[in-house]
Every structure is written in structure tokens, then in C-alpha cells.
C-alpha atoms as a PDB file:
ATOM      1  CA  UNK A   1       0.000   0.000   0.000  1.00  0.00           C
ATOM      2  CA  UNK A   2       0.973   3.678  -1.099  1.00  0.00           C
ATOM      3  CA  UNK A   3       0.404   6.273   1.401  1.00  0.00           C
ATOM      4  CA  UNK A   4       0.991   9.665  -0.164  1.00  0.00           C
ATOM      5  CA  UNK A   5       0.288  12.939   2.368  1.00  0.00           C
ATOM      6  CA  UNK A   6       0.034  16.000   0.646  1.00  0.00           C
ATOM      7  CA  UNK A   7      -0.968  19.585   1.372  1.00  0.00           C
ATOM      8  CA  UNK A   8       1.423  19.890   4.446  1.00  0.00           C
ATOM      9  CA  UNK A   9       1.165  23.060   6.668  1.00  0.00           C
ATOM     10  CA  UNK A  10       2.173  24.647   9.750  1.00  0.00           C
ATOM     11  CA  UNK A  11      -0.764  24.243  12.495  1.00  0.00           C
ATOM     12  CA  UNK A  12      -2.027  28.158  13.522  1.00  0.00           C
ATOM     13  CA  UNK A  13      -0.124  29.962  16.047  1.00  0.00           C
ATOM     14  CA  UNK A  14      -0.381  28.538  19.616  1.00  0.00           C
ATOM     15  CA  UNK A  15      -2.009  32.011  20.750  1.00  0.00           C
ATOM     16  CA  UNK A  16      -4.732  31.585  18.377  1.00  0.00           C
ATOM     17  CA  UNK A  17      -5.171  28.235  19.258  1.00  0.00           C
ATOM     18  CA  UNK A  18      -4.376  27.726  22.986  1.00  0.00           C
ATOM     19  CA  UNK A  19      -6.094  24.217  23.429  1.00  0.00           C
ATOM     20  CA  UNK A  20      -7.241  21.408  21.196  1.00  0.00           C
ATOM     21  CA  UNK A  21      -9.693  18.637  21.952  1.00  0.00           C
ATOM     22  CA  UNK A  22      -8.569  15.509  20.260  1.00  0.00           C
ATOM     23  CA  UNK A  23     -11.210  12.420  19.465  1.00  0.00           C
ATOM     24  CA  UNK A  24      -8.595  10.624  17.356  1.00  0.00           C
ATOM     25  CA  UNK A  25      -4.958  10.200  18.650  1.00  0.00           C
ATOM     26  CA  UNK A  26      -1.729   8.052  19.309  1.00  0.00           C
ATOM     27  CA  UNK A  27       1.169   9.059  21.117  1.00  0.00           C
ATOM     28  CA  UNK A  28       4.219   7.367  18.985  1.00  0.00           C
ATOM     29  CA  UNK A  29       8.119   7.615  20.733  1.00  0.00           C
ATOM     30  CA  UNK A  30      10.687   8.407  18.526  1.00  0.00           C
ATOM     31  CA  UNK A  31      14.022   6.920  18.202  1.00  0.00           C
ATOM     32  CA  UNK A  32      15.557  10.076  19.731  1.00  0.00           C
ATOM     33  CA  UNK A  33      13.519   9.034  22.615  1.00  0.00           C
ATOM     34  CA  UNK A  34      10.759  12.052  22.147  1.00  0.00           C
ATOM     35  CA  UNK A  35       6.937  11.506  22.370  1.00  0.00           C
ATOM     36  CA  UNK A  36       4.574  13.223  19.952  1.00  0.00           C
ATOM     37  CA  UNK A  37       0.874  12.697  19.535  1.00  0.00           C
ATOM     38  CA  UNK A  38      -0.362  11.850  15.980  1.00  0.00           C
ATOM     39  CA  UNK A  39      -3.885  12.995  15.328  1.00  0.00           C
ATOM     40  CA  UNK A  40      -6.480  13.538  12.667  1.00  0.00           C
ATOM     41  CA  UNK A  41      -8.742  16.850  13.984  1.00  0.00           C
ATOM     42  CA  UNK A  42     -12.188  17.663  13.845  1.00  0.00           C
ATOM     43  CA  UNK A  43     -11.662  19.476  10.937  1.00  0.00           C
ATOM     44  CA  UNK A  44     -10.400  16.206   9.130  1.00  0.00           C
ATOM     45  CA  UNK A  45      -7.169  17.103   9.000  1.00  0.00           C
ATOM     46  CA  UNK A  46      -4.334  15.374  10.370  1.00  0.00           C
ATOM     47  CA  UNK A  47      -1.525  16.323  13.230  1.00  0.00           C
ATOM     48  CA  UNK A  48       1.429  15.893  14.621  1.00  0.00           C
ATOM     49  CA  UNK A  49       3.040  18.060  17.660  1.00  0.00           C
ATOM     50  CA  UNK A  50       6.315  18.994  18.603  1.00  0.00           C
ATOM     51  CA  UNK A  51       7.555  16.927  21.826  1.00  0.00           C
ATOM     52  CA  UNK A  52       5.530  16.470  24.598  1.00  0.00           C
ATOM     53  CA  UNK A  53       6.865  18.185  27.544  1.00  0.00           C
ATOM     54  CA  UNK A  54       4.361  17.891  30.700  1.00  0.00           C
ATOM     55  CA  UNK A  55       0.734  15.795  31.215  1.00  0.00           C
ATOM     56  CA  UNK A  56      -2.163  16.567  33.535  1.00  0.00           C
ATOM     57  CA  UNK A  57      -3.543  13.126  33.690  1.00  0.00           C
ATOM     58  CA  UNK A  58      -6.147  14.517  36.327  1.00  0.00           C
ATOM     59  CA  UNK A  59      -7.117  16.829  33.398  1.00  0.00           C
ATOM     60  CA  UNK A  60      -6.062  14.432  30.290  1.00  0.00           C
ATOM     61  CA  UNK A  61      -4.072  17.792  29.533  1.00  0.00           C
ATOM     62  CA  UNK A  62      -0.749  17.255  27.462  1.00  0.00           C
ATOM     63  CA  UNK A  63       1.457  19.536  26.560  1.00  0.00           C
ATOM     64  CA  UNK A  64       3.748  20.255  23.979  1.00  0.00           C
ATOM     65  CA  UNK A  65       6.995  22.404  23.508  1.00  0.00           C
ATOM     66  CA  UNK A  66       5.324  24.785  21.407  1.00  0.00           C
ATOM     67  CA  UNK A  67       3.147  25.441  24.401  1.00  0.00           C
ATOM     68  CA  UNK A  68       0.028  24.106  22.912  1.00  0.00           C
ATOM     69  CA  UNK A  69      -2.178  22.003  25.177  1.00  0.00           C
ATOM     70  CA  UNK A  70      -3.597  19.110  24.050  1.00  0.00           C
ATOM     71  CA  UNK A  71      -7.026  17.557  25.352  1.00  0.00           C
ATOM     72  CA  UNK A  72      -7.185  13.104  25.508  1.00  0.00           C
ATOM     73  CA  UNK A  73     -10.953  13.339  25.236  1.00  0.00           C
ATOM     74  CA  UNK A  74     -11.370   9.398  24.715  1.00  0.00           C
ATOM     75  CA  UNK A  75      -9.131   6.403  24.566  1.00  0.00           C
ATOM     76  CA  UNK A  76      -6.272   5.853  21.590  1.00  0.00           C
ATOM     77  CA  UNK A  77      -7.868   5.625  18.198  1.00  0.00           C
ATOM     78  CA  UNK A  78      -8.429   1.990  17.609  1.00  0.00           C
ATOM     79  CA  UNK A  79      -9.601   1.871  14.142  1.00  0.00           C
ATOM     80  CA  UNK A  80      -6.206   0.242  11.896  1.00  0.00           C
ATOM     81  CA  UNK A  81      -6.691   2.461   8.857  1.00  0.00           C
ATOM     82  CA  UNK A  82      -6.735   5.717  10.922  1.00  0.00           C
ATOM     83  CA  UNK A  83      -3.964   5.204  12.811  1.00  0.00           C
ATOM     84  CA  UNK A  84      -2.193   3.784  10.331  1.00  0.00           C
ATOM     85  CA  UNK A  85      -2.835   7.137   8.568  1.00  0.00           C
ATOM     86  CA  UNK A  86      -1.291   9.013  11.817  1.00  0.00           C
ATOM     87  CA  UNK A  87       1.643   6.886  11.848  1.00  0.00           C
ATOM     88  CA  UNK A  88       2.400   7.580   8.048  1.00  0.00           C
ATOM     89  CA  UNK A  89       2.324  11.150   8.737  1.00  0.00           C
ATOM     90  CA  UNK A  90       5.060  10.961  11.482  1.00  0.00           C
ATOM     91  CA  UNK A  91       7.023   9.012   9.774  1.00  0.00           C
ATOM     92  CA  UNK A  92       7.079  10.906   6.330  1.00  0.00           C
ATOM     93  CA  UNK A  93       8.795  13.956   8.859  1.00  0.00           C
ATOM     94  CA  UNK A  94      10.799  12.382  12.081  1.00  0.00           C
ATOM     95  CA  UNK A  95      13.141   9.721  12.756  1.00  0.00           C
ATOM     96  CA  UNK A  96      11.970   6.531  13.110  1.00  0.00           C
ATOM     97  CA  UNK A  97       9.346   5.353  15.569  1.00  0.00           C
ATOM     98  CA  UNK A  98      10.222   3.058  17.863  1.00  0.00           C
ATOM     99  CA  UNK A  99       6.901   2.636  20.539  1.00  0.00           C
ATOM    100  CA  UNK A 100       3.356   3.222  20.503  1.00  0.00           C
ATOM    101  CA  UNK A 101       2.673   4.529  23.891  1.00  0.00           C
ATOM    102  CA  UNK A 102      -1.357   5.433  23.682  1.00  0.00           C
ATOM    103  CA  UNK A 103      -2.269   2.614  26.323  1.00  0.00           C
ATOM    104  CA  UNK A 104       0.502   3.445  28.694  1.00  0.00           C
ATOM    105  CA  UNK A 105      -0.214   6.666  28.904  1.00  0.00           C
ATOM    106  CA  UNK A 106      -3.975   6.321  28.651  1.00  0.00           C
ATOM    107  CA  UNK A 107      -3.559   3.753  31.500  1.00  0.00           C
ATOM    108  CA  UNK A 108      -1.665   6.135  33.481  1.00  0.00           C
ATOM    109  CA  UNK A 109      -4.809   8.892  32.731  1.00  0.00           C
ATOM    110  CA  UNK A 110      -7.573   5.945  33.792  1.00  0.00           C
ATOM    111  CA  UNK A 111      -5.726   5.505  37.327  1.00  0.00           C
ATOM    112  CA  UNK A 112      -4.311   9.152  37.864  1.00  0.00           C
ATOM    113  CA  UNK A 113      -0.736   7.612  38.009  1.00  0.00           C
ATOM    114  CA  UNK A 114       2.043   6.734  35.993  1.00  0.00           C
ATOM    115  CA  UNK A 115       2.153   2.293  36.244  1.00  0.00           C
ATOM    116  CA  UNK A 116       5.259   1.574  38.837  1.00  0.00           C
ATOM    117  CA  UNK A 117       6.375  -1.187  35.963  1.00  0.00           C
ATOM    118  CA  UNK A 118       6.025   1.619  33.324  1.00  0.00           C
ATOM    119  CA  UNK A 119       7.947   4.668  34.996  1.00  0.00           C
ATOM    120  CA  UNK A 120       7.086   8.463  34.522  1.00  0.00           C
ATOM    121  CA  UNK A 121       6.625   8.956  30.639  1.00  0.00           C
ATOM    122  CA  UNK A 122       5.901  12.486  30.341  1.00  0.00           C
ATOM    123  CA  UNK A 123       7.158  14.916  33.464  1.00  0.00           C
ATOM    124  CA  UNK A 124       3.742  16.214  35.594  1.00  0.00           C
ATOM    125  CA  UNK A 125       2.055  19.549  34.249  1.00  0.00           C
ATOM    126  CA  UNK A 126       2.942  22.514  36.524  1.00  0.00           C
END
């Protein structure tokens, strides 16, 4: 199969968009060791962050380097062609992935704590 992701763009400016409420998401780790989410929006489009620097899990608030703050308003996306859509678009712009980390860190979200056999992910929100 031939995956071929066009129209590329920067997402708007984190002042005009503060906050985003995501429905369909993975967060992938990269061989350099950093996490990103991979998303498709509301608006269709698909997403991927700069690093994730700092989680709320009482909130399901993530956020990113750029400052933005991403919402986990349900579980990991499930369905195989979507996230195999959000993985493509990672990988046609980082290094390689090496983990899929959704259900640890949705885990960690469920129970308000990082798992002891996982370790601390993402550093706590402040």
C-alpha cells in the first residue's frame, strides 16, 4: 500500500489556538527518545506536535513544547486504517518510531498515576 500525504502546513499559532480537543490520537516515541501525539482533527485534518513536555492526567491535559495544550478526550484511536494514517504522517517527517505509547499513557490517565512497571513517561504539568 501507497500512502501519499500532501498539502502539508504549519498548524495556527499557539495564541490563536491555545487548546485542542482531540477524538482521534496516538502518542508514537521516537528513536531520539521524544513523544509526539499523531492525530487527525475535527476538521479532518491530520496532526502531529512537537515533543511532549508535561501531562495533567487529572485533566487528560498534554502539553507540547510549542506550548500548545492538548485535550485526551477518549481512549487511543483503535480503528487500523486511521492510525495507520497518523503513523504515516510521522514518519514521512521524524526519525523513526520506535513505541506506541497510547495505552501506557492512557492507562496512566484511567488511574491518575504513571504504572510503577512503566515509569514516569511524560514529566507532571505545573
Amino acid at each position: 500500500m501507497l500512502i501519499y500525504v500532501s498539502n502539508c502546513r504549519q498548524a495556527p499559532s499557539v495564541e490563536s489556538q491555545a487548546e485542542v480537543d482531540l477524538y482521534h490520537w496516538r502518542i508514537l516515541q521516537l528513536s531520539s527518545g521524544l513523544l509526539r501525539i499523531a492525530a487527525q482533527l475535527d476538521s479532518g485534518s491530520f496532526r502531529v506536535t512537537t515533543s511532549l513536555s508535561a501531562i495533567d492526567l487529572t485533566r487528560r491535559i498534554v502539553r507540547t513544547e510549542s506550548g500548545r495544550r492538548y485535550r485526551l478526550c477518549v481512549p487511543p484511536e483503535e480503528d487500523p486504517c486511521l492510525t495507520m494514517l497518523m503513523i504515516a504522517n510521522v514518519a514521512r517527517g521524524s526519525s523513526a518510531i520506535t513505541h506506541d505509547v497510547s495505552e501506557v499513557v492512557w492507562r496512566a490517565v484511567e488511574a491518575g498515576a504513571w504504572p510503577s512497571e512503566e515509569g514516569i513517561l511524560i514529566p507532571a504539568l505545573q
